[in-house]
N, C-alpha and C. Protein backbone atom coordinates (compact mmCIF):
# COMPACT_ATOMS: atom_id res chain seq x y z
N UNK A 1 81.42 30.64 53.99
CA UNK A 1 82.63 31.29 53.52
C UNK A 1 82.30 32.67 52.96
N UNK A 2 81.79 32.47 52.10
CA UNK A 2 80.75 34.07 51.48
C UNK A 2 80.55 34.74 52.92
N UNK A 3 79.87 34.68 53.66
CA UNK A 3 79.52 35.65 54.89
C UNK A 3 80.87 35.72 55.56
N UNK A 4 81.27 35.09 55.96
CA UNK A 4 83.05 35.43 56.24
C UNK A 4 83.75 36.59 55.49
N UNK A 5 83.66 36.24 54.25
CA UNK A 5 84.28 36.78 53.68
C UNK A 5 84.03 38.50 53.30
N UNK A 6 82.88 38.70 53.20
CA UNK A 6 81.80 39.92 53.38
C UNK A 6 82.66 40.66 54.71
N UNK A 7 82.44 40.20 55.76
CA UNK A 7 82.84 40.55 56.86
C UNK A 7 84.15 41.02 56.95
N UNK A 8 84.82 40.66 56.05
CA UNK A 8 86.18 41.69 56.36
C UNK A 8 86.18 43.56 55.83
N UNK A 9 84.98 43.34 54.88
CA UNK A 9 84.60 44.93 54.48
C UNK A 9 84.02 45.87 55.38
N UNK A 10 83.37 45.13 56.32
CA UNK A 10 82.65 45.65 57.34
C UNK A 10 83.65 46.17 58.49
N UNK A 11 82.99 47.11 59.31
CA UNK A 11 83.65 48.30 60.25
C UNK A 11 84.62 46.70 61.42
N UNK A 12 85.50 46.72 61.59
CA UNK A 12 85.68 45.48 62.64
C UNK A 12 87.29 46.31 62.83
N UNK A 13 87.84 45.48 64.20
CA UNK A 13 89.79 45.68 64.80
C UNK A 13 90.51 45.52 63.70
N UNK A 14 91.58 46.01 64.23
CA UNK A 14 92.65 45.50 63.04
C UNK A 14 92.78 44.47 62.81
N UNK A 15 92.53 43.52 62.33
CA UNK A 15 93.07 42.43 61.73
C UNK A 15 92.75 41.43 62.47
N UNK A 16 91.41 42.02 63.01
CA UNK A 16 90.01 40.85 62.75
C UNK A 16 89.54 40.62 61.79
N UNK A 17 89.81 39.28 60.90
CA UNK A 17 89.46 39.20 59.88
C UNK A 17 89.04 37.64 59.80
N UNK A 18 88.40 36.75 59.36
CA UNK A 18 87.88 35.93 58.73
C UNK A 18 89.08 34.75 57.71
N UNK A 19 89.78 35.64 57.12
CA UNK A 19 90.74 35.40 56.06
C UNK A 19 91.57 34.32 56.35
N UNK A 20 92.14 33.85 57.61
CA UNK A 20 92.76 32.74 57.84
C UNK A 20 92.06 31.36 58.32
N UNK A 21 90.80 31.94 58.95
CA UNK A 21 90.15 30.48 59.19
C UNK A 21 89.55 30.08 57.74
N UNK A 22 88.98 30.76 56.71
CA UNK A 22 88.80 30.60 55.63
C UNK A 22 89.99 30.06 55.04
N UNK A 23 91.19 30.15 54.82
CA UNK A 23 92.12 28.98 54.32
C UNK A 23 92.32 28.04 55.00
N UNK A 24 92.29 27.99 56.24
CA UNK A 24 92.05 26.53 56.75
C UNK A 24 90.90 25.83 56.78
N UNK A 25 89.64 26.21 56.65
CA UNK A 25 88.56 25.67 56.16
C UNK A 25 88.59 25.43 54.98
N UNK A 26 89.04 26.28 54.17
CA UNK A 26 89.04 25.13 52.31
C UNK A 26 90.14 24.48 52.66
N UNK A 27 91.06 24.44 53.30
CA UNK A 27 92.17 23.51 52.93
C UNK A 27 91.55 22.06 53.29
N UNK A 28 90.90 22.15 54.42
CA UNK A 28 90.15 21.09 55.23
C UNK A 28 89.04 20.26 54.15
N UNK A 29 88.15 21.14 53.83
CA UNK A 29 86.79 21.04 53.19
C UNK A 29 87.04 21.15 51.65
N UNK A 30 87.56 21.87 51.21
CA UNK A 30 87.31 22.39 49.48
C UNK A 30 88.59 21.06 48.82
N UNK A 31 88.62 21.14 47.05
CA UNK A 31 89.71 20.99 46.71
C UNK A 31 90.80 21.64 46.57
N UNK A 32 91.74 21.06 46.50
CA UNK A 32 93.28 21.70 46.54
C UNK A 32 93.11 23.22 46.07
N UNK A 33 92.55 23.12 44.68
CA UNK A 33 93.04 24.53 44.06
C UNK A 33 91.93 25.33 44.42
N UNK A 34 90.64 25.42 45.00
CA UNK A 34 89.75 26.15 45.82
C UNK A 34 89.93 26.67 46.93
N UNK A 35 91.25 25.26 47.59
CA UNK A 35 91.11 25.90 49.07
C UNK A 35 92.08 27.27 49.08
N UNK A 36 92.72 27.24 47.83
CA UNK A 36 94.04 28.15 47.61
C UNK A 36 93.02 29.13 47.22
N UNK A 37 92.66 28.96 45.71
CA UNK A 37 92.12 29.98 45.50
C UNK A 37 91.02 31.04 46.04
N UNK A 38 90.27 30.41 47.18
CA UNK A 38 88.89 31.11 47.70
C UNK A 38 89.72 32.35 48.50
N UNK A 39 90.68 31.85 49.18
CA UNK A 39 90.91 33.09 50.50
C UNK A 39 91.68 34.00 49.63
N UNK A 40 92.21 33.74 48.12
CA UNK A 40 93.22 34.67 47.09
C UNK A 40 91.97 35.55 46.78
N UNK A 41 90.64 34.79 45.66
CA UNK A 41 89.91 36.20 45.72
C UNK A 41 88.93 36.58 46.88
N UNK A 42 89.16 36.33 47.89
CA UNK A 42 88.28 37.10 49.02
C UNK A 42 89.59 37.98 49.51
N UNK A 43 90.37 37.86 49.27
CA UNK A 43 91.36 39.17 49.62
C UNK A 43 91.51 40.12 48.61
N UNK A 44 91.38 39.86 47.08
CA UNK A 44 91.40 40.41 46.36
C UNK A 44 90.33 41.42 45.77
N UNK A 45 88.98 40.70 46.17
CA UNK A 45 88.07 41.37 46.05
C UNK A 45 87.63 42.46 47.06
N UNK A 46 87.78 42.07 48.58
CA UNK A 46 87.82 43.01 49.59
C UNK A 46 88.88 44.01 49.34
N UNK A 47 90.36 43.63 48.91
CA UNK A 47 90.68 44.89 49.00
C UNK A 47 90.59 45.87 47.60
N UNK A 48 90.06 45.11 46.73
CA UNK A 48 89.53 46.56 46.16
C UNK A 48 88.70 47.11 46.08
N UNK A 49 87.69 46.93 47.32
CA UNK A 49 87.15 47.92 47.91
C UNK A 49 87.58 48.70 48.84
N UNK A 50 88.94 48.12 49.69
CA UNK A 50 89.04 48.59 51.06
C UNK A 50 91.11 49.21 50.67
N UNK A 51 90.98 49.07 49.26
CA UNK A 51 92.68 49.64 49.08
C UNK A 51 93.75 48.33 48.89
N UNK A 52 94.60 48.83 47.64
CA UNK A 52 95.57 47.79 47.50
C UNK A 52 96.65 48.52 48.74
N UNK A 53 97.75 47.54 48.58
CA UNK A 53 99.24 48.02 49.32
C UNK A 53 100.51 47.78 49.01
N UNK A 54 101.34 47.93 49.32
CA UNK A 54 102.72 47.71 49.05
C UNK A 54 103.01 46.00 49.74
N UNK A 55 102.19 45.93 51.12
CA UNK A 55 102.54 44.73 51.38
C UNK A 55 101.88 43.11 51.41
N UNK A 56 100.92 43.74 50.25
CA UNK A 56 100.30 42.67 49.22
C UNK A 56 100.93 41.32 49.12
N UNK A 57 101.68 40.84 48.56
CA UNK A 57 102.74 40.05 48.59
C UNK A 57 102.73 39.21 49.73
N UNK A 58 103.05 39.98 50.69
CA UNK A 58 103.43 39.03 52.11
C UNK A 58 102.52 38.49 52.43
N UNK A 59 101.19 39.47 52.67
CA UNK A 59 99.42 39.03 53.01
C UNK A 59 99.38 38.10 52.40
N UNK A 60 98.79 38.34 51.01
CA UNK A 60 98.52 36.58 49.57
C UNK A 60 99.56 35.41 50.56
N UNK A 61 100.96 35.75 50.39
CA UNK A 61 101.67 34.82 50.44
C UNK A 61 101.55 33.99 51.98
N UNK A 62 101.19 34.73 53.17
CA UNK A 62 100.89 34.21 54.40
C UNK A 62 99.87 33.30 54.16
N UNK A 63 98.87 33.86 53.62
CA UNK A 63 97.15 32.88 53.38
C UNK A 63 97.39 31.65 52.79
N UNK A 64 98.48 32.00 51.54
CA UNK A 64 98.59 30.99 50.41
C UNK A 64 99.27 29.40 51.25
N UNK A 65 100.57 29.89 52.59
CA UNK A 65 100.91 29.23 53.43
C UNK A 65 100.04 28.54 54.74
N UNK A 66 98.90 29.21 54.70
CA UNK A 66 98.50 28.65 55.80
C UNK A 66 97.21 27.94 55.59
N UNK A 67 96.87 28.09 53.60
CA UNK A 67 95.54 27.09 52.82
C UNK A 67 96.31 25.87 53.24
N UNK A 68 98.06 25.86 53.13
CA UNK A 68 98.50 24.49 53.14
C UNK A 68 98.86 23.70 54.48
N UNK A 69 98.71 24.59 55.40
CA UNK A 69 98.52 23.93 56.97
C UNK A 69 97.31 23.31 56.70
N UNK A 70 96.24 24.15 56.31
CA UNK A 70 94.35 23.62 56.44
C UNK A 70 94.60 21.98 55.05
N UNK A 71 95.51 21.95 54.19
CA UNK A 71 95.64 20.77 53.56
C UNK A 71 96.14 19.73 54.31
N UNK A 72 97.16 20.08 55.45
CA UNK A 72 97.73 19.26 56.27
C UNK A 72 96.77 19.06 57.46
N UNK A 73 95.65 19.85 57.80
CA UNK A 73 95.10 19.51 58.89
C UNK A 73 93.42 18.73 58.40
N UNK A 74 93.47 18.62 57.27
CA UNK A 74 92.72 17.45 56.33
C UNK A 74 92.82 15.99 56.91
N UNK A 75 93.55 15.89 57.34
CA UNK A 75 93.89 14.24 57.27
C UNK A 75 94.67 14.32 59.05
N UNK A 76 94.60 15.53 59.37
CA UNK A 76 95.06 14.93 60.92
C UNK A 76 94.22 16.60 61.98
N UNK A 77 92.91 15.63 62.00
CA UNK A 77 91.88 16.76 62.54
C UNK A 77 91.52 16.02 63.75
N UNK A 78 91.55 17.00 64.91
CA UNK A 78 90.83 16.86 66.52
C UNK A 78 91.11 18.15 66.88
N UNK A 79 90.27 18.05 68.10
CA UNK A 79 90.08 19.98 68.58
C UNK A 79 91.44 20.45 69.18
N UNK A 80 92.53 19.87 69.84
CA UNK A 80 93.60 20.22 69.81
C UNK A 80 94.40 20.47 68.79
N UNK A 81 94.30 19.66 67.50
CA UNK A 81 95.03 20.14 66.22
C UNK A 81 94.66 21.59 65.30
N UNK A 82 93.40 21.11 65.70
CA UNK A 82 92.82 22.60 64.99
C UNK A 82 93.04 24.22 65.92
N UNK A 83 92.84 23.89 67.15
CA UNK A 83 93.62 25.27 68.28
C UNK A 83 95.02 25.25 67.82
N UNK A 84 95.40 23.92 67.71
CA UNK A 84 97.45 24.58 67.22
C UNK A 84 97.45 25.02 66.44
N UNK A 85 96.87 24.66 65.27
CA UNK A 85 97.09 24.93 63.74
C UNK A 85 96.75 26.78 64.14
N UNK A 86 95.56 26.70 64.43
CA UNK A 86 95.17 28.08 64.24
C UNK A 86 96.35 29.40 65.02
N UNK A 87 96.42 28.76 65.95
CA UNK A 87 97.91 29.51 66.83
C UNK A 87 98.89 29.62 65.67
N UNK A 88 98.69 28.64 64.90
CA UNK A 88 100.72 28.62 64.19
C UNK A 88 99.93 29.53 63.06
N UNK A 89 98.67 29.69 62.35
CA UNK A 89 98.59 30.70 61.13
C UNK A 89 98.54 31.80 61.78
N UNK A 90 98.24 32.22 62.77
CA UNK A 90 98.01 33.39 63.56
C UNK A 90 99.75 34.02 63.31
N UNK A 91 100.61 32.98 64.20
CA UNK A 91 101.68 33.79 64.10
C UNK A 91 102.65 33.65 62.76
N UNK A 92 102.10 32.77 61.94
CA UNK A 92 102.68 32.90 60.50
C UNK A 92 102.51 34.19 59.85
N UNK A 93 101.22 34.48 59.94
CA UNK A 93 100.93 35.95 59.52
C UNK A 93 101.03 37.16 60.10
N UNK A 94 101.63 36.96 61.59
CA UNK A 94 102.06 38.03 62.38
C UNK A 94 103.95 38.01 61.52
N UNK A 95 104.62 37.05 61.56
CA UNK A 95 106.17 37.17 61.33
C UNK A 95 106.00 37.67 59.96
N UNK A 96 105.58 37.14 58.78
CA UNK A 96 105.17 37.16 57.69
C UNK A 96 104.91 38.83 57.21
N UNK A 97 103.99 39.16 57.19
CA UNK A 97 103.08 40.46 57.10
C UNK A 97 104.23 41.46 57.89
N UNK A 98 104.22 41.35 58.74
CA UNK A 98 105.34 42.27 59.65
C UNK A 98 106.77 42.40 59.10
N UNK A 99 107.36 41.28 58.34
CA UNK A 99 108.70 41.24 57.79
C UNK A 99 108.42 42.58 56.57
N UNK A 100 107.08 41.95 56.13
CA UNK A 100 106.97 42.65 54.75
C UNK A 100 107.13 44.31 55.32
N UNK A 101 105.84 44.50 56.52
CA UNK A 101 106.25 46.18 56.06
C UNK A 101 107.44 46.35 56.90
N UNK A 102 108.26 45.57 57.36
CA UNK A 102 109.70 45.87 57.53
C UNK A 102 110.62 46.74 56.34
N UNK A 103 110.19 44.95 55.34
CA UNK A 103 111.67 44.87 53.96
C UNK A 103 111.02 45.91 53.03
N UNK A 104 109.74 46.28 53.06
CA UNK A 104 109.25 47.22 51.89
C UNK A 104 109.90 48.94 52.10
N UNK A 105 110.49 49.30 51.23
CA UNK A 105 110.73 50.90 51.16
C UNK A 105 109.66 51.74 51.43
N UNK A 106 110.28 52.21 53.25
CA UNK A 106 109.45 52.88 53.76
C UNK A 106 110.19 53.91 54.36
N UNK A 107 109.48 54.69 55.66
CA UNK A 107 110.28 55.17 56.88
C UNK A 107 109.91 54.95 57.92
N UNK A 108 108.92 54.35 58.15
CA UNK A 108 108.73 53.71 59.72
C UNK A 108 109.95 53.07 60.51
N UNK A 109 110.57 51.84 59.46
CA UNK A 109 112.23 51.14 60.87
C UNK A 109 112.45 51.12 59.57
N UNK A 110 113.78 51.25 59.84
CA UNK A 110 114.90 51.15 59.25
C UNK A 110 115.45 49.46 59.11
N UNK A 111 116.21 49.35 57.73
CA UNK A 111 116.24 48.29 57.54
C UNK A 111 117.18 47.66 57.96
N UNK A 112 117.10 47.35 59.66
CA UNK A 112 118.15 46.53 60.54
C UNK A 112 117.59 45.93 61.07
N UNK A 113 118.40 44.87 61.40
CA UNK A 113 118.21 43.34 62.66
C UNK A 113 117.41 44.75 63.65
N UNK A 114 117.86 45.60 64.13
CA UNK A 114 117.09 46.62 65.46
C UNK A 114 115.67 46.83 64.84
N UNK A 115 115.36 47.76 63.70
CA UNK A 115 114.22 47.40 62.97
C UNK A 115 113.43 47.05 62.90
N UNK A 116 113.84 45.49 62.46
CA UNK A 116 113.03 44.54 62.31
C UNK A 116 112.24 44.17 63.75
N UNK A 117 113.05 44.16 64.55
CA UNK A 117 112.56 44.28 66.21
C UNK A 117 111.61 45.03 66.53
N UNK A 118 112.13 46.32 66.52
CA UNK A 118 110.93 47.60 66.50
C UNK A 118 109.84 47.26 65.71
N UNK A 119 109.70 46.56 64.87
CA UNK A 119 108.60 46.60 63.85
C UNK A 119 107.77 45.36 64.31
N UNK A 120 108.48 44.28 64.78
CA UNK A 120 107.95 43.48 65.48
C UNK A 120 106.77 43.91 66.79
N UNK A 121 107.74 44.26 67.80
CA UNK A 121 107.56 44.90 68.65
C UNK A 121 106.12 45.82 68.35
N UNK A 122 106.22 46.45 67.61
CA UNK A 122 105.06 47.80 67.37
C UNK A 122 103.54 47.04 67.01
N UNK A 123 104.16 45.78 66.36
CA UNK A 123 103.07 44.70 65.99
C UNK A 123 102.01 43.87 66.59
N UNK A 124 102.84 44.08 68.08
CA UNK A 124 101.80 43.03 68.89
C UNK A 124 100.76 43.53 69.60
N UNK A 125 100.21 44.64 69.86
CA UNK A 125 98.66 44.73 69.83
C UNK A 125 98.09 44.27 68.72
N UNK A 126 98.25 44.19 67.45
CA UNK A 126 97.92 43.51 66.39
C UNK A 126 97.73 42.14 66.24
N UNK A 127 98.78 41.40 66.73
CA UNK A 127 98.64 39.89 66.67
C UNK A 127 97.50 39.61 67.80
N UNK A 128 97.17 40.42 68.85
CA UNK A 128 96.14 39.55 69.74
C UNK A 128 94.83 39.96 68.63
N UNK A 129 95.03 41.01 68.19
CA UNK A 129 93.28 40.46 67.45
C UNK A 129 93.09 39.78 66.62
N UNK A 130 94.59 39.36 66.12
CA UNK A 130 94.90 38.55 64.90
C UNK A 130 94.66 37.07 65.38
N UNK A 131 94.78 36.88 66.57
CA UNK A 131 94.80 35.63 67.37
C UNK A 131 93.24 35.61 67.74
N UNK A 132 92.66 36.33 68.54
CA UNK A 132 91.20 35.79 68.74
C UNK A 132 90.30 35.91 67.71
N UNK A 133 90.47 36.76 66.38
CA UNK A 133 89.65 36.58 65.41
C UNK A 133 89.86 35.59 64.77
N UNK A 134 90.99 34.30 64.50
CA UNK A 134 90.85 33.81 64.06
C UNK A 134 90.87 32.51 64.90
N UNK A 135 90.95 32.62 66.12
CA UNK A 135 89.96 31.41 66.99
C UNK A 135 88.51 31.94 66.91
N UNK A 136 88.22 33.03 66.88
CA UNK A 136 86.56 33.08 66.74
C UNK A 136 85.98 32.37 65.17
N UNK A 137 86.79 32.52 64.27
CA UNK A 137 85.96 32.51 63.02
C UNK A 137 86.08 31.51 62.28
N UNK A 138 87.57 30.39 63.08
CA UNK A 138 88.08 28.65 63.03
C UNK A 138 86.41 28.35 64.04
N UNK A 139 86.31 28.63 64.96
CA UNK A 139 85.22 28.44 65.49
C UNK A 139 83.98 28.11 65.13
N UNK A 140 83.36 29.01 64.59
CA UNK A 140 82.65 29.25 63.74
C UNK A 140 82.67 28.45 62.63
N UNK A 141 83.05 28.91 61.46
CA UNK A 141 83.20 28.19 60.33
C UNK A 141 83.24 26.22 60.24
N UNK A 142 84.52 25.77 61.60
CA UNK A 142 84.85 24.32 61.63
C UNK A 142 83.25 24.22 62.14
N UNK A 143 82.87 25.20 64.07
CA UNK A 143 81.52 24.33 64.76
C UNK A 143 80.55 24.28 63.75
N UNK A 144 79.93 25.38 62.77
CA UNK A 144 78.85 25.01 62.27
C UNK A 144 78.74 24.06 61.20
N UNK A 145 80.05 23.73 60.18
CA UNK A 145 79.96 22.84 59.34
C UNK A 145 79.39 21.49 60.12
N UNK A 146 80.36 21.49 60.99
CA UNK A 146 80.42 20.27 61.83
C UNK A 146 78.76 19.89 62.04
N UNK A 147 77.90 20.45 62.76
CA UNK A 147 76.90 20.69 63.03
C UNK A 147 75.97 20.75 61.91
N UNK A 148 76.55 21.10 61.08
CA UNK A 148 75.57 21.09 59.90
C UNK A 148 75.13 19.90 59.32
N UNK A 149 76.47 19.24 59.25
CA UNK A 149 76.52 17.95 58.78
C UNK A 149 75.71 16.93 59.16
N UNK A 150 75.53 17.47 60.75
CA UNK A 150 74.52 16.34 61.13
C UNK A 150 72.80 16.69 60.77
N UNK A 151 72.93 17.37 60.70
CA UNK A 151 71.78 18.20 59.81
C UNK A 151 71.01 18.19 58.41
N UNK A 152 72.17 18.36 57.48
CA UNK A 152 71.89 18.37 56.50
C UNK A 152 72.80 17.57 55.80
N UNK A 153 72.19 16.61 54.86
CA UNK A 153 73.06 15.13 54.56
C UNK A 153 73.86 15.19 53.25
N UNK A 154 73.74 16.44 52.65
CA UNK A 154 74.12 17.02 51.79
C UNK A 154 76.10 17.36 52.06
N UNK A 155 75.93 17.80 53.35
CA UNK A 155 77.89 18.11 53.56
C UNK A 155 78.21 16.87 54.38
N UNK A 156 77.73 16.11 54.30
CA UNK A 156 78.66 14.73 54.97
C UNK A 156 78.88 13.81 53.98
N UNK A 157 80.08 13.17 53.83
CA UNK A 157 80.27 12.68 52.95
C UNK A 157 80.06 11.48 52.17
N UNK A 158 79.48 10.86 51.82
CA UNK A 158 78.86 9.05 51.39
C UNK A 158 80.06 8.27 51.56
N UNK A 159 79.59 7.48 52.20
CA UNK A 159 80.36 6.04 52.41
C UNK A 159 80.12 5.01 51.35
């Protein structure tokens, strides 16, 4: 999670980031209030290195929604659940994040149903990197635990 999390400071696409498979990995792995809290300060701490924003709010609040998919995908895990799940935080945080710099006082769109479209619209080169970075880094994060486990007897859990 730490090296994940590092990695969003580093030179990478837009919104290749780490940040959502990390709430579905604590939601999965950590307790309740870890799995919430880890991806709150790894956003918090990255961005004050990398700049606060106006659409702060929506970001926290997307992650904070999709620690609780990774709580729901706790108790109902196979490699098809975990590709959906990751599809549905992908576009949680595409509608989400996008509403925000919609509704926030700006001048990019204007605040109409048309707008909101345009703003959509302007968004989706964004969501594909938003989509394979976070099948790369669900990847990652779920294969090596997984793998680890058989490894090291330390992350599997006693019977």
């Amino acid at each position: 999670i730490l090296l994940a999390a590092f990695s969003r400071i580093l030179p990478h696409p837009p919104n290749f980031t780490p940040v959502s498979a990390i709430a579905l990995f604590g939601g999965v792995y950590l307790e309740k209030r870890w799995s919430i809290l880890v991806p709150f300060v790894t956003m918090l701490l990255s961005d004050a290195v990398l700049g606060f924003h106006s659409t702060m709010i929506f970001v926290y609040g997307s992650f904070f929604f999709i620690g609780l998919l990774g709580m729901w995908l706790k108790e109902h895990q196979s490699l098809s659940v975990i590709v959906g799940v990751t599809v549905c935080s992908s576009l949680l945080f595409f509608i989400v994040t996008n509403f925000g710099v919609w509704f926030m006082p700006q001048t990019l769109y204007p605040n109409t149903m048309e707008g909101l479209m345009q703003c959509y619209v302007a968004a989706i080169p964004f969501f594909r990197n938003t989509l394979i970075g976070d099948m790369m880094y669900v990847g990652i994060l779920f294969g090596v635990f997984e793998v680890g486990k058989k490894y090291v007897p330390l992350l599997s859990p006693t019977k």
